[in-house]
Each structure stands twice: as C-alpha cells, then as structure tokens.
Protein backbone atom coordinates (compact mmCIF):
# COMPACT_ATOMS: atom_id res chain seq x y z
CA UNK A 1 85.13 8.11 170.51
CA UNK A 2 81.61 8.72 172.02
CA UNK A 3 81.60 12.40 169.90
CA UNK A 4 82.45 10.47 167.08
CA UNK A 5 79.61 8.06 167.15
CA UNK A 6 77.36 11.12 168.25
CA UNK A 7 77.95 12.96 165.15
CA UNK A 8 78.11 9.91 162.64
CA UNK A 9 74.21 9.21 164.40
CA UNK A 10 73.55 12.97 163.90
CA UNK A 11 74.23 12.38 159.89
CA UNK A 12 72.31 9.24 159.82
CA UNK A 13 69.38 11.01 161.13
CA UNK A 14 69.30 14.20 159.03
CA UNK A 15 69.93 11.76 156.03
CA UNK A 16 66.99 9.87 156.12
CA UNK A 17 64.65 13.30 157.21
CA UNK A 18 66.27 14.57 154.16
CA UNK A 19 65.38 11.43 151.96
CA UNK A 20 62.02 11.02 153.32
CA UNK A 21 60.88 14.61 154.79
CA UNK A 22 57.18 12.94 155.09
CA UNK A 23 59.17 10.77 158.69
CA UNK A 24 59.80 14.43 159.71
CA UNK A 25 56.75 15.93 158.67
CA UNK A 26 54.72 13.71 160.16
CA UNK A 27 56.74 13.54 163.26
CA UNK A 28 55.67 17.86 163.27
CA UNK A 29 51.87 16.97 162.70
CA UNK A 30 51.77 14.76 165.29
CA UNK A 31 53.42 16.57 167.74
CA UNK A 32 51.50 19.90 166.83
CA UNK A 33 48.21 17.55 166.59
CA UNK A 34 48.58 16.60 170.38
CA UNK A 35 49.50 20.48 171.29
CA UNK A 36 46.51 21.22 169.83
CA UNK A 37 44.34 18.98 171.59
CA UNK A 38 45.85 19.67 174.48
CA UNK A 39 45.07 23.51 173.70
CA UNK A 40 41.17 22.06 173.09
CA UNK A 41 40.93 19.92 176.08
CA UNK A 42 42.49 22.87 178.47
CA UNK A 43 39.58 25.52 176.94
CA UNK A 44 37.04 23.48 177.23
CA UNK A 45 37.64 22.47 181.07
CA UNK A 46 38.30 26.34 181.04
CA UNK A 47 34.90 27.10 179.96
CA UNK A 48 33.52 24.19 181.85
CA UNK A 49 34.82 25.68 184.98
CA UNK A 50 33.35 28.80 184.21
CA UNK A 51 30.23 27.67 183.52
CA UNK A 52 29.96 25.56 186.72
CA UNK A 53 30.96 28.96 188.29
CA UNK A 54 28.16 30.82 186.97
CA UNK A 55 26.03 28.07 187.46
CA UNK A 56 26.99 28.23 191.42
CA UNK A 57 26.80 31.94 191.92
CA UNK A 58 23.42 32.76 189.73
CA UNK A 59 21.87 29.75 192.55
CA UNK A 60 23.04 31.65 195.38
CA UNK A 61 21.45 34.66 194.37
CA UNK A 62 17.79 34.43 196.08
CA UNK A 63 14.62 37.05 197.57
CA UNK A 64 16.25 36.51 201.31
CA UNK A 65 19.80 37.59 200.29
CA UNK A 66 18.58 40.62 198.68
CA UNK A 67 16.04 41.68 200.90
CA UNK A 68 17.77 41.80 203.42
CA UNK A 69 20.23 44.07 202.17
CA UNK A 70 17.44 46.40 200.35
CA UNK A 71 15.66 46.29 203.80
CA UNK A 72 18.24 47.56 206.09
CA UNK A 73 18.92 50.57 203.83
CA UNK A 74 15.21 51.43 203.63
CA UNK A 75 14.87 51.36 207.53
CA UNK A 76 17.43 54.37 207.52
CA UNK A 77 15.23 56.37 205.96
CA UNK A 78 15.49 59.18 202.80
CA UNK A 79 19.21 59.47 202.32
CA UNK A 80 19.60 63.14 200.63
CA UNK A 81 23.34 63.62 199.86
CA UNK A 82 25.05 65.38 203.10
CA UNK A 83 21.91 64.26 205.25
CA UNK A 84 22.18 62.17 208.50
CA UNK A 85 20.71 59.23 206.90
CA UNK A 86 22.96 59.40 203.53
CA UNK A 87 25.81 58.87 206.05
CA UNK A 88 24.10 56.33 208.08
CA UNK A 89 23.39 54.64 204.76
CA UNK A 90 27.39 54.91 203.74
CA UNK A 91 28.46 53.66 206.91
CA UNK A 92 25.89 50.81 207.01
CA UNK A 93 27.73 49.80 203.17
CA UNK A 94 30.86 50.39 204.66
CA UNK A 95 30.60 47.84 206.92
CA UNK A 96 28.65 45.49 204.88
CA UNK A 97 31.75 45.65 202.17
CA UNK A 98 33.62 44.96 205.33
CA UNK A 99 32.22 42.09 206.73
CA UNK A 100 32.74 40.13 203.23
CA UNK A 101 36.42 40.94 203.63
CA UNK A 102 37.11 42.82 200.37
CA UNK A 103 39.25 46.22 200.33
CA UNK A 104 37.12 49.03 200.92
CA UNK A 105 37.69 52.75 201.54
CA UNK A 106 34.99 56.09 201.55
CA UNK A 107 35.80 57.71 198.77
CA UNK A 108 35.20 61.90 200.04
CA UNK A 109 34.24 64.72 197.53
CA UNK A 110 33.12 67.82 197.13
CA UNK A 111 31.04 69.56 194.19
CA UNK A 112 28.44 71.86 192.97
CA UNK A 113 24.86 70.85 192.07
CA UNK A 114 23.49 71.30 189.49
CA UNK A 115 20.62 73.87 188.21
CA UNK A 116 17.74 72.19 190.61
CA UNK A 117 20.87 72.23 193.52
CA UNK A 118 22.63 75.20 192.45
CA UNK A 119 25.15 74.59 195.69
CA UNK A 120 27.62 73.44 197.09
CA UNK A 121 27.53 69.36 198.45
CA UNK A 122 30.35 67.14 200.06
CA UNK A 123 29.65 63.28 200.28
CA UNK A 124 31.67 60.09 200.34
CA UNK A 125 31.65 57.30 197.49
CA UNK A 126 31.87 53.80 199.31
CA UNK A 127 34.60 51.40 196.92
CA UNK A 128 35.40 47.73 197.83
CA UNK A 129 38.15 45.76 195.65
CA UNK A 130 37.94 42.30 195.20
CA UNK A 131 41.52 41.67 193.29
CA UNK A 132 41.90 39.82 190.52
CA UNK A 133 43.93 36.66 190.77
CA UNK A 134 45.61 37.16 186.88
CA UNK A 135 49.15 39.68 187.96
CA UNK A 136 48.96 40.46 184.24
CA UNK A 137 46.09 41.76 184.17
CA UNK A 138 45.39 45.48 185.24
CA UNK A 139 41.75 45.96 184.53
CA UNK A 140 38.91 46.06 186.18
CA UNK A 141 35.64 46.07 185.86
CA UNK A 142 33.43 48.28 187.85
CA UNK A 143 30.05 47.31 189.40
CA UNK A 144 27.63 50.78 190.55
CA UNK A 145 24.66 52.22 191.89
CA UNK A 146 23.88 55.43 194.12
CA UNK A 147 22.56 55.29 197.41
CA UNK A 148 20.94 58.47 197.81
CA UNK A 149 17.81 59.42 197.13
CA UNK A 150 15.95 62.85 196.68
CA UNK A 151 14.82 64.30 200.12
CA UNK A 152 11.77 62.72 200.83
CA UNK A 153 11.99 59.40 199.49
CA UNK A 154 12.85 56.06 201.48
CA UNK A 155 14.15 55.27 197.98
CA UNK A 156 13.57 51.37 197.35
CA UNK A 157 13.54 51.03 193.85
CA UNK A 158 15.15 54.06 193.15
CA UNK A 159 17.68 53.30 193.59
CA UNK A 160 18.03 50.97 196.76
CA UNK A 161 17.09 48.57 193.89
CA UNK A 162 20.69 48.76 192.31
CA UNK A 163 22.04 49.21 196.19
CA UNK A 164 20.65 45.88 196.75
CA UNK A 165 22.29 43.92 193.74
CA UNK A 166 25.54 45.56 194.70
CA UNK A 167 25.90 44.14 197.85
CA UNK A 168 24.28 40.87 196.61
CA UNK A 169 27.19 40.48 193.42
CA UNK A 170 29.89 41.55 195.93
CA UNK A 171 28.55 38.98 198.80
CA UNK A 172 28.29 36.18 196.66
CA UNK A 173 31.67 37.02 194.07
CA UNK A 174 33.66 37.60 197.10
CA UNK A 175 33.60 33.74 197.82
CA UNK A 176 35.24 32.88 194.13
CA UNK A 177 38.36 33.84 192.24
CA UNK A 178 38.91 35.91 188.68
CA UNK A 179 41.09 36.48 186.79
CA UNK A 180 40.23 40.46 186.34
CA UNK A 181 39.69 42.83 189.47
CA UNK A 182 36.10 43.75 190.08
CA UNK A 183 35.40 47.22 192.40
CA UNK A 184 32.07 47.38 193.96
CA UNK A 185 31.12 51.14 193.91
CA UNK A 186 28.21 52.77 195.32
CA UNK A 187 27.57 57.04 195.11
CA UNK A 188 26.62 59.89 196.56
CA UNK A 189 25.20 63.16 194.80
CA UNK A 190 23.26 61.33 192.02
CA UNK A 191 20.32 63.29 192.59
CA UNK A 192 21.71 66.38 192.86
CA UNK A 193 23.98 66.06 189.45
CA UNK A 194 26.07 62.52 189.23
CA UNK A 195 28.29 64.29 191.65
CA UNK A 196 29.87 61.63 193.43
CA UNK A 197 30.45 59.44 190.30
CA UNK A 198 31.94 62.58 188.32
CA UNK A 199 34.38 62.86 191.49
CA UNK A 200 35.45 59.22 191.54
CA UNK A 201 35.24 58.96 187.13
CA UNK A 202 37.98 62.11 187.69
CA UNK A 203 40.21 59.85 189.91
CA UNK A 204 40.49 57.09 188.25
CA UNK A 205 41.18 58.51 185.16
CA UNK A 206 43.74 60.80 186.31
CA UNK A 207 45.14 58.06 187.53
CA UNK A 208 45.22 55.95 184.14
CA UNK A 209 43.41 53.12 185.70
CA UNK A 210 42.38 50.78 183.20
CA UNK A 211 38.64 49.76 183.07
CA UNK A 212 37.10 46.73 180.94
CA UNK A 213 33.58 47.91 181.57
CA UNK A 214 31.66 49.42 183.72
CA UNK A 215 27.83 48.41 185.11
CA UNK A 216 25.46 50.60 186.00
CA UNK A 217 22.30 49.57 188.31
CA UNK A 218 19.47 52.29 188.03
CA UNK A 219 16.08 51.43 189.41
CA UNK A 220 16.09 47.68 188.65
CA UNK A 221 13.30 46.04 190.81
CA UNK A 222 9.85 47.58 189.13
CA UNK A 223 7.69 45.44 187.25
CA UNK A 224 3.72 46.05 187.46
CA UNK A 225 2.90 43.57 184.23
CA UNK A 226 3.76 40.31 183.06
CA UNK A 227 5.53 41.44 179.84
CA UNK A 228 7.33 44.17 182.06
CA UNK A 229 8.59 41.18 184.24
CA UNK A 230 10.05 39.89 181.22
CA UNK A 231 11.88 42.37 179.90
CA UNK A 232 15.33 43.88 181.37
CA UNK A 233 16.77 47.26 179.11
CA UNK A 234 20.19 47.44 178.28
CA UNK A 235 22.20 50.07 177.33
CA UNK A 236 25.76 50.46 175.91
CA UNK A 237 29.16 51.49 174.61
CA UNK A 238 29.99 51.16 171.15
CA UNK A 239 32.67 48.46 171.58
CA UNK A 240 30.59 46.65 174.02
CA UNK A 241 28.27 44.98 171.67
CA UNK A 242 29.69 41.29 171.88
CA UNK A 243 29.41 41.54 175.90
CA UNK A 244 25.82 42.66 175.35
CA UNK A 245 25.97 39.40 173.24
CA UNK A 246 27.15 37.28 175.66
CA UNK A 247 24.82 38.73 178.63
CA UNK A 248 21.74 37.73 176.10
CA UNK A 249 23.56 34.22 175.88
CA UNK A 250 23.54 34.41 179.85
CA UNK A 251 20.44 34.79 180.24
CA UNK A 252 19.42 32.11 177.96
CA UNK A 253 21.72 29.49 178.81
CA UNK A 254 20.87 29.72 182.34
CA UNK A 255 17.31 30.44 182.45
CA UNK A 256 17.18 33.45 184.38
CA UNK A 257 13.71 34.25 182.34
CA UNK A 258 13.82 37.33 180.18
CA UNK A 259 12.49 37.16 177.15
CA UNK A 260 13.08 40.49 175.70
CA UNK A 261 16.51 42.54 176.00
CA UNK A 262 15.62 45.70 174.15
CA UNK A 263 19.43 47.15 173.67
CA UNK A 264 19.99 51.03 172.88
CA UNK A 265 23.90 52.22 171.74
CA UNK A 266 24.97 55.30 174.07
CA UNK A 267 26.16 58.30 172.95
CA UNK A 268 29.36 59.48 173.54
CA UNK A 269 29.43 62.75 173.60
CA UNK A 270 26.29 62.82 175.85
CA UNK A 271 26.01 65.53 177.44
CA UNK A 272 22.95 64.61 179.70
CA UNK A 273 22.21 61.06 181.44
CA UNK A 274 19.92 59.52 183.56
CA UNK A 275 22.55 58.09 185.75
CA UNK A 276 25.81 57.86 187.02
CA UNK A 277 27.25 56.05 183.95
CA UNK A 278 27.41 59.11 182.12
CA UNK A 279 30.16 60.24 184.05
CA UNK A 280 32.58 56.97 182.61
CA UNK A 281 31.09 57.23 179.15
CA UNK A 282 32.36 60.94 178.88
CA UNK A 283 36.38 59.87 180.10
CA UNK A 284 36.16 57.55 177.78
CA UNK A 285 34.98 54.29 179.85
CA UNK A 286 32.90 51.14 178.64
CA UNK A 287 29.59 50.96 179.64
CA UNK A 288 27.09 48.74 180.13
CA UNK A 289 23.72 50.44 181.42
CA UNK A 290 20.71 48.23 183.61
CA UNK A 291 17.36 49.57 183.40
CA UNK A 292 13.78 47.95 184.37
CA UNK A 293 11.47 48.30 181.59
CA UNK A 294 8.40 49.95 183.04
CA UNK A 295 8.26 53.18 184.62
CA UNK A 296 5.71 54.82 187.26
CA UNK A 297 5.61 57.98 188.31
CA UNK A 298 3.68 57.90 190.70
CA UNK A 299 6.38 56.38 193.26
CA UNK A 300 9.29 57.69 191.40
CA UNK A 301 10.74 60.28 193.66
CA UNK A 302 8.01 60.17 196.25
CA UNK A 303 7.34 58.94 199.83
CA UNK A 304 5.70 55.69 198.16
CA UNK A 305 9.18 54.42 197.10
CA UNK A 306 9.04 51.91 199.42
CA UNK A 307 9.36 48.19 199.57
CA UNK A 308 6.36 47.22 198.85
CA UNK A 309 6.44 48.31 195.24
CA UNK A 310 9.39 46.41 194.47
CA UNK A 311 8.87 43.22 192.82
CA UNK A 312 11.18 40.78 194.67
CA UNK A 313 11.00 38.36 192.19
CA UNK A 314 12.25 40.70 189.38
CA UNK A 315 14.80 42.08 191.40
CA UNK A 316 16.07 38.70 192.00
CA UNK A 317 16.57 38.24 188.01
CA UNK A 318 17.54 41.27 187.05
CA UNK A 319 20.56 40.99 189.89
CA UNK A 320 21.06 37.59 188.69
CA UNK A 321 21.48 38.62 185.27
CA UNK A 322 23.96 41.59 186.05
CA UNK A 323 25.62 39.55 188.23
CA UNK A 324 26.41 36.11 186.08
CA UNK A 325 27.36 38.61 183.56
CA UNK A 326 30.07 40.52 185.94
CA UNK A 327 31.42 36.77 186.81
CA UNK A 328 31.45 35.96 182.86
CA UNK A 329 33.30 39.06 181.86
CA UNK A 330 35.65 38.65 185.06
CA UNK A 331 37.68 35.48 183.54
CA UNK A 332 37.06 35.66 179.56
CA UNK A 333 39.45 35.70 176.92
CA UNK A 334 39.92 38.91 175.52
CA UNK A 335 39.43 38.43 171.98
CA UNK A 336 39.01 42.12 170.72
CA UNK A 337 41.44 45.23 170.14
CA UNK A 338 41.00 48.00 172.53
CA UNK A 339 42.28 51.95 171.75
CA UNK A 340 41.98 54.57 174.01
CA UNK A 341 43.18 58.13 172.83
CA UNK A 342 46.09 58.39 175.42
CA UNK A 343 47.05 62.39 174.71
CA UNK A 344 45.02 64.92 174.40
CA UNK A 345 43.86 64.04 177.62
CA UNK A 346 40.32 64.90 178.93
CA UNK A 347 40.47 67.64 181.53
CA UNK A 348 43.58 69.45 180.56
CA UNK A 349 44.60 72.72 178.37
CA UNK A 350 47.50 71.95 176.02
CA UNK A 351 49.55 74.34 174.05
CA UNK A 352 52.60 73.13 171.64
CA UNK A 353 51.72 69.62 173.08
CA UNK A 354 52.76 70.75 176.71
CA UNK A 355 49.64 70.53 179.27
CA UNK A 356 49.97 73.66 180.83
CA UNK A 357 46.50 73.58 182.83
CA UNK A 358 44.27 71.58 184.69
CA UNK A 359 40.29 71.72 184.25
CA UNK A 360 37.92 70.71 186.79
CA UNK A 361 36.21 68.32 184.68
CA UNK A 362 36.15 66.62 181.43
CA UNK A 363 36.42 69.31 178.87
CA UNK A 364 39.72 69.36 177.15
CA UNK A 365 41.39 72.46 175.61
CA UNK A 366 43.88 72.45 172.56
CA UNK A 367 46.28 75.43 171.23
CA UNK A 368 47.97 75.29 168.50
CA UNK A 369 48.55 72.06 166.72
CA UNK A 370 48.18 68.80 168.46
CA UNK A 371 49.68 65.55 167.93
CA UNK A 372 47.02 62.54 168.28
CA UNK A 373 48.07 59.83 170.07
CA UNK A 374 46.41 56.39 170.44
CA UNK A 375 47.15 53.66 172.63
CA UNK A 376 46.62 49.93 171.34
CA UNK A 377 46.04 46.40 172.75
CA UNK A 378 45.46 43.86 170.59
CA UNK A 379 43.55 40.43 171.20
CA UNK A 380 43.61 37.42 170.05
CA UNK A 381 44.65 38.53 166.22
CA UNK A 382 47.51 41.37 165.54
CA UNK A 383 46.62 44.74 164.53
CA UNK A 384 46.31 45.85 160.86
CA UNK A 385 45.62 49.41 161.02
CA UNK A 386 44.15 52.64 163.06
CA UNK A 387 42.18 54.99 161.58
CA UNK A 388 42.09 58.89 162.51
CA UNK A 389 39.03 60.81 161.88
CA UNK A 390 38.00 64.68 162.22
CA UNK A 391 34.93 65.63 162.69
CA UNK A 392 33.87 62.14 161.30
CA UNK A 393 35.63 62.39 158.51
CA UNK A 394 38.62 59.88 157.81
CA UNK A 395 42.31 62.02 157.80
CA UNK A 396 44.97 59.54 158.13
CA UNK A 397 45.87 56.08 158.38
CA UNK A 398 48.32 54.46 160.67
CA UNK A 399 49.69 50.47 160.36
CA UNK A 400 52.92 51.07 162.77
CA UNK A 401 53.41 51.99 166.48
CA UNK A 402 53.51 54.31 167.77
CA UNK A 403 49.82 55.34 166.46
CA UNK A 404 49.74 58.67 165.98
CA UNK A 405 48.80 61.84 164.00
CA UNK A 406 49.24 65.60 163.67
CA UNK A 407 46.47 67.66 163.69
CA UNK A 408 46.84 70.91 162.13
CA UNK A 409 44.24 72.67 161.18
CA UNK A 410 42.58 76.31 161.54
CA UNK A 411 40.04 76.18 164.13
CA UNK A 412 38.22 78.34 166.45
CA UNK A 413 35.26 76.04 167.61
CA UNK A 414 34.42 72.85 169.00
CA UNK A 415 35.63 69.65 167.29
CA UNK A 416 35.54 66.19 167.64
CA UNK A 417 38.92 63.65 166.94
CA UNK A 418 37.92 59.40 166.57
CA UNK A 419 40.10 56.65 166.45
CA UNK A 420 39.37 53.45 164.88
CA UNK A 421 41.41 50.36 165.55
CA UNK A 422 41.19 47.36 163.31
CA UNK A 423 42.61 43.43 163.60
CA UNK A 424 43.87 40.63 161.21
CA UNK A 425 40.53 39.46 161.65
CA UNK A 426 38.41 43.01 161.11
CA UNK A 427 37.62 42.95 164.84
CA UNK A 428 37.19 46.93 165.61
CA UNK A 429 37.90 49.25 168.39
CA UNK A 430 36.67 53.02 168.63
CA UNK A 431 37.60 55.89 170.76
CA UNK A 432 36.41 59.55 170.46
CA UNK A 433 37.92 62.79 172.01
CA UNK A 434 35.32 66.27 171.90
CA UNK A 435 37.03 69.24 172.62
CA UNK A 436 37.83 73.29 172.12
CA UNK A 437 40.26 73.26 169.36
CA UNK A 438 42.21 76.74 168.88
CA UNK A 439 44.59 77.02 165.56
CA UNK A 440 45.22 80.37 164.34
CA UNK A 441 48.91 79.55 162.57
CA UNK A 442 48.53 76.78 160.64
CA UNK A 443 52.07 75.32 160.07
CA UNK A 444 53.21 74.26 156.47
C-alpha cells in the first residue's frame, strides 16, 4: 500500500514538472543560484584570509629581524667555498633553520670551478622544508641565495643581502600554513661557478620534483639614491609573467614603496648567469630573479662589503616584497596550464628512445629518432591543444593525451625542440629542450 501511494506521488510530481518545466527550472536556478553564492562567499573569505595573511607577515618583517640575521653572518668573516668560515657560516644557517623548527638537512657536493677556479671544490647546500598543508599538492616553491662570498670579502650585500631575507621569509612563514610546500635554500660555490646550486638543480630534477617557481635573492640591500631606493629589478621565466603581475599588485596594494619594477624575460637557453638561478632555468624550472637596481663597484667583491653599505631600509622592502610574494604564490589558485617536456630528459644520452647514459650535467644527447613527449596540467579551463616546434618552427599539433611527437629528422648539430600548451580560454604554457641531435637514417 505505502509503494503504491509512493509511486502514484512519483507520477503526480513528474506530471506537473512536465506541464510546467518553468516549477522545475526554476527550482535548478535557484538551487544553482545559492551554489554559486556560496562558491562567491567561500572565495572571497578565501582571499580575505589571504590578504589578512600577507597583511600580518609583510608587518613582521622589520630592520631588527633582519639585521640580526645579516649581522651574525658578517661577524664570521669572508666565507670562500671550502673555507673555515663558509662552514661556520653553513652551520650557523643550519641551526638557525633549526631553531624555527622546519626540516632541514646539508645538502654535500662536489664539483669543478670554473675558468677563474679551474679546480676541484666540495661544499654543502643548507635546505629547510616547510610542508605544505594541501596532500594534493606536490609542488613547491623554492626560496635562494648563496652564502659565500669571494675570498676576501665579509660579503654583506653580496650576497649576505639575499642570506638575510632567507632567514627572515623562513622565520616569519614558518609561523603560518600553505597550501604549497616552500624549501628555504641557501648555496655554496656561487662564486666559483653556481656550483652548489647546479648540484642541488641536478637532484631535484633527477628526482622529478615538481617546482612552481623558484626565487632568487642576489645582492638585494644597495641603494645609494633616492630613485635607486625605489626601484627593485625583476627578472623572469616565460610563463611567469602573471606572478610578476601579481608581485607588482603586491607591492601596490600593500605599500611596500617601489615605484618602478623594471621586468626583463630570461633566456632559456642561457648559457651564462649572474646567479644561481641559472642553474633551474636550464632543467627547465620557473624563475623569478631579485635584483637591486644600482650597482657599485667599488664594494662589489671587496673588503668594503660590509654592513655599513647596506641600506637597511631597502633591504627591509625588498625582503618584504619577495617575501609577501612567496606567501601569495604559496596558497593561490592555479589558474594556468603547465607543460614540461617529460622525455628527452636533460642530462641523459638516448638511442632508439632507450637512455643508455648518464651526463654529468644538463646537456642531453639524442640518436636516432626521438619521440617527444610532453607532460600536461591543466588549470582552471581544459586543454585545447599542444603545439610542437623545431628549431622554432611549428611541426605538429596535438589535441589528445598522451602529447606527443616523433622527431625524425637528419641531423648532425645542435637543435632546439618547444612545446606550447594552450587552454579553452587561450591561457599558454611553454617548455623548451636544447640538445645534440644525431640522425643519420631517417626512417620513412
């Protein structure tokens, strides 16, 4: 009896949506109308929280935090890579990392110097992990400077300058939550040839971590003139353009003071850098490059690298800057595709597909024909196609996964292989592989 009058409701109900389908439509509106302001309210206390966020840690960023840090690694003296004082200087970040409770390990390398060092150095990279709260989520950004210096500078600016805002972002961001990871790194063997970043850059890509961007802190805390003290470079990736955009929105809608953010695109196939960055831009990386805007050479890589040519009160912007930005970028929405050219890989000699060596560095070796193969993450909008491109020139498009194409050619030189990703919503994503490309029997 009580199925009966179940079903005979049932066809009462689906009658009258039938006879007037505006009852049911308006029933969906509604419905969808308070999901979507749900959906509204929920982002906007999202972005209100993160705002407060920045708000709080860009305040606790002041001259006495900083100089103390900058100070005790001046004290220690020059801090030439494999010196006493470069390992006093490790151990004294070491601790510091320590102390603020975050995951940290000495990263330990070896490599040869480069033309002005033409031997052989071992150092230790110092990494502390602050994890990200979001399981989901496996990237990381990455927050760097070096610690040595050249061997007779107390090196304040350069580049206890950068030092200085690393232990400042990770003092201050270790006492919130993100949603993305965020490593505090600081190197060895800049001096003599980005040799402790090209060590850890190897690591990490070997080991397919996944990085959302890297920063990179190079003599930040010089400023002689007022329009100096109001200008901060930047420097960056391709895809990294709407970050840059949001670090100039940063600065304005907190009034950290800059008025002019000169911004430069890297290259990447680079082959020379002024810092350790180049190593990430050259696997493949995001980067995001600090620089202050004036330049004397008169302290730079002397004994008057000292404290009392840094300009506390540009230091304590520019590290507010960086640092609100690493917070911002820790917990956004990722709204843009990302494609990273997952085989060839850098560092490795392939033949018939098959890596059958391992190089030292980043220099990648192809016999035979080779199949591209790019890896794809959408964001907010689904993919419409990737692009493949030789030598710049466009060879093949792809609209399913797996995205991928052959490359067959006749080659004897140098080459260069880019992928282009693009959305529903023509939101782009490139990645570029340079390498020896050998192809004697071109197959039909």
């Amino acid at each position: 009896m009580i199925n009966r009058i179940i079903k005979t409701l049932t066809v009462v109900i689906t009658v009258i949506l039938l006879i007037n389908p505006a009852i049911s439509s308006y029933s969906f509106l509604k419905n969808s109308n308070q999901r979507l302001s749900l959906e509204n309210n929920y982002e906007a206390k999202e972005s209100k929280n993160i705002d407060q966020k920045i708000m709080q840690i860009i305040q606790m960023i002041n001259e006495t935090v900083i100089r103390r840090f900058l100070e005790n690694l001046v004290s220690i003296g020059p801090r030439m890579t494999g010196t006493y004082g470069c390992e006093k200087a490790a151990e004294y970040i070491y601790n510091e990392f320590k102390k603020m409770g975050l995951d940290t390990r000495y990263h330990y390398w070896e490599e040869f110097g480069n033309k002005w060092y033409p031997r052989h150095f071992q150092g230790q990279n110092i990494e502390a992990t602050l994890n990200g709260e979001d399981e989901n989520s496996k990237e990381t950004l990455i927050f760097n400077a070096h610690y040595d210096t050249v061997k007779v500078a107390p090196g304040a600016n350069d580049d206890g300058s950068g030092v200085a805002a690393v232990l400042t972002a990770a003092y201050v961001l270790s006492q919130f939550e993100f949603k993305r990871t965020i490593k505090f790194v600081t190197f060895s063997g800049e001096e003599e040839g980005l040799l402790g970043s090209k060590a850890y850059t190897k690591e990490i890509y070997d080991n397919n971590e996944e990085v959302f961007v890297e920063f990179n802190a190079d003599m930040i805390g010089y400023a002689e003139t007022t329009t100096g003290g109001k200008t901060f470079k930047i420097y960056g990736t391709e895809d990294t353009q709407w970050m840059i955009d949001d670090i100039e929105k940063i600065n304005q809608n907190y009034n950290i003071g800059f008025e002019n953010l000169p911004v430069n695109i890297l290259n990447p196939n680079a082959r020379h850098g002024g810092s350790d960055y180049l190593n990430f831009i050259r696997y493949g990386y995001e980067s995001i490059v600090f620089w202050q805007s004036e330049f004397n050479k008169n302290y730079f890589h002397t004994s008057e690298d000292t404290i009392e040519h840094v300009n506390f009160s540009y230091l304590v912007n520019t590290t507010r800057l960086i640092v609100g930005s690493l917070a911002y970028l820790a917990d956004v929405e990722m709204v843009y595709p990302q494609v990273k050219i997952v085989s060839p890989k850098k560092g490795k000699i392939y033949f018939e597909d098959r890596i059958i060596k391992n190089l030292k560095d980043f220099k990648t070796i192809v016999i035979d024909d080779a199949l591209i193969y790019a890896e794809v993450k959408p964001g907010n909008t689904s993919i419409n196609k990737v692009e493949f491109y030789y030598d710049g020139k466009l060879m093949y498009k792809d609209t399913d996964p797996p995205y991928q194409w052959r490359l067959n050619k006749f080659s004897l030189l140098k080459h260069s292989v880019g992928v282009v990703v693009y959305d529903e919503a023509d939101k782009t994503s490139h990645d570029y592989l340079f390498f020896t490309f050998i192809n004697l029997n071109k197959h039909r």
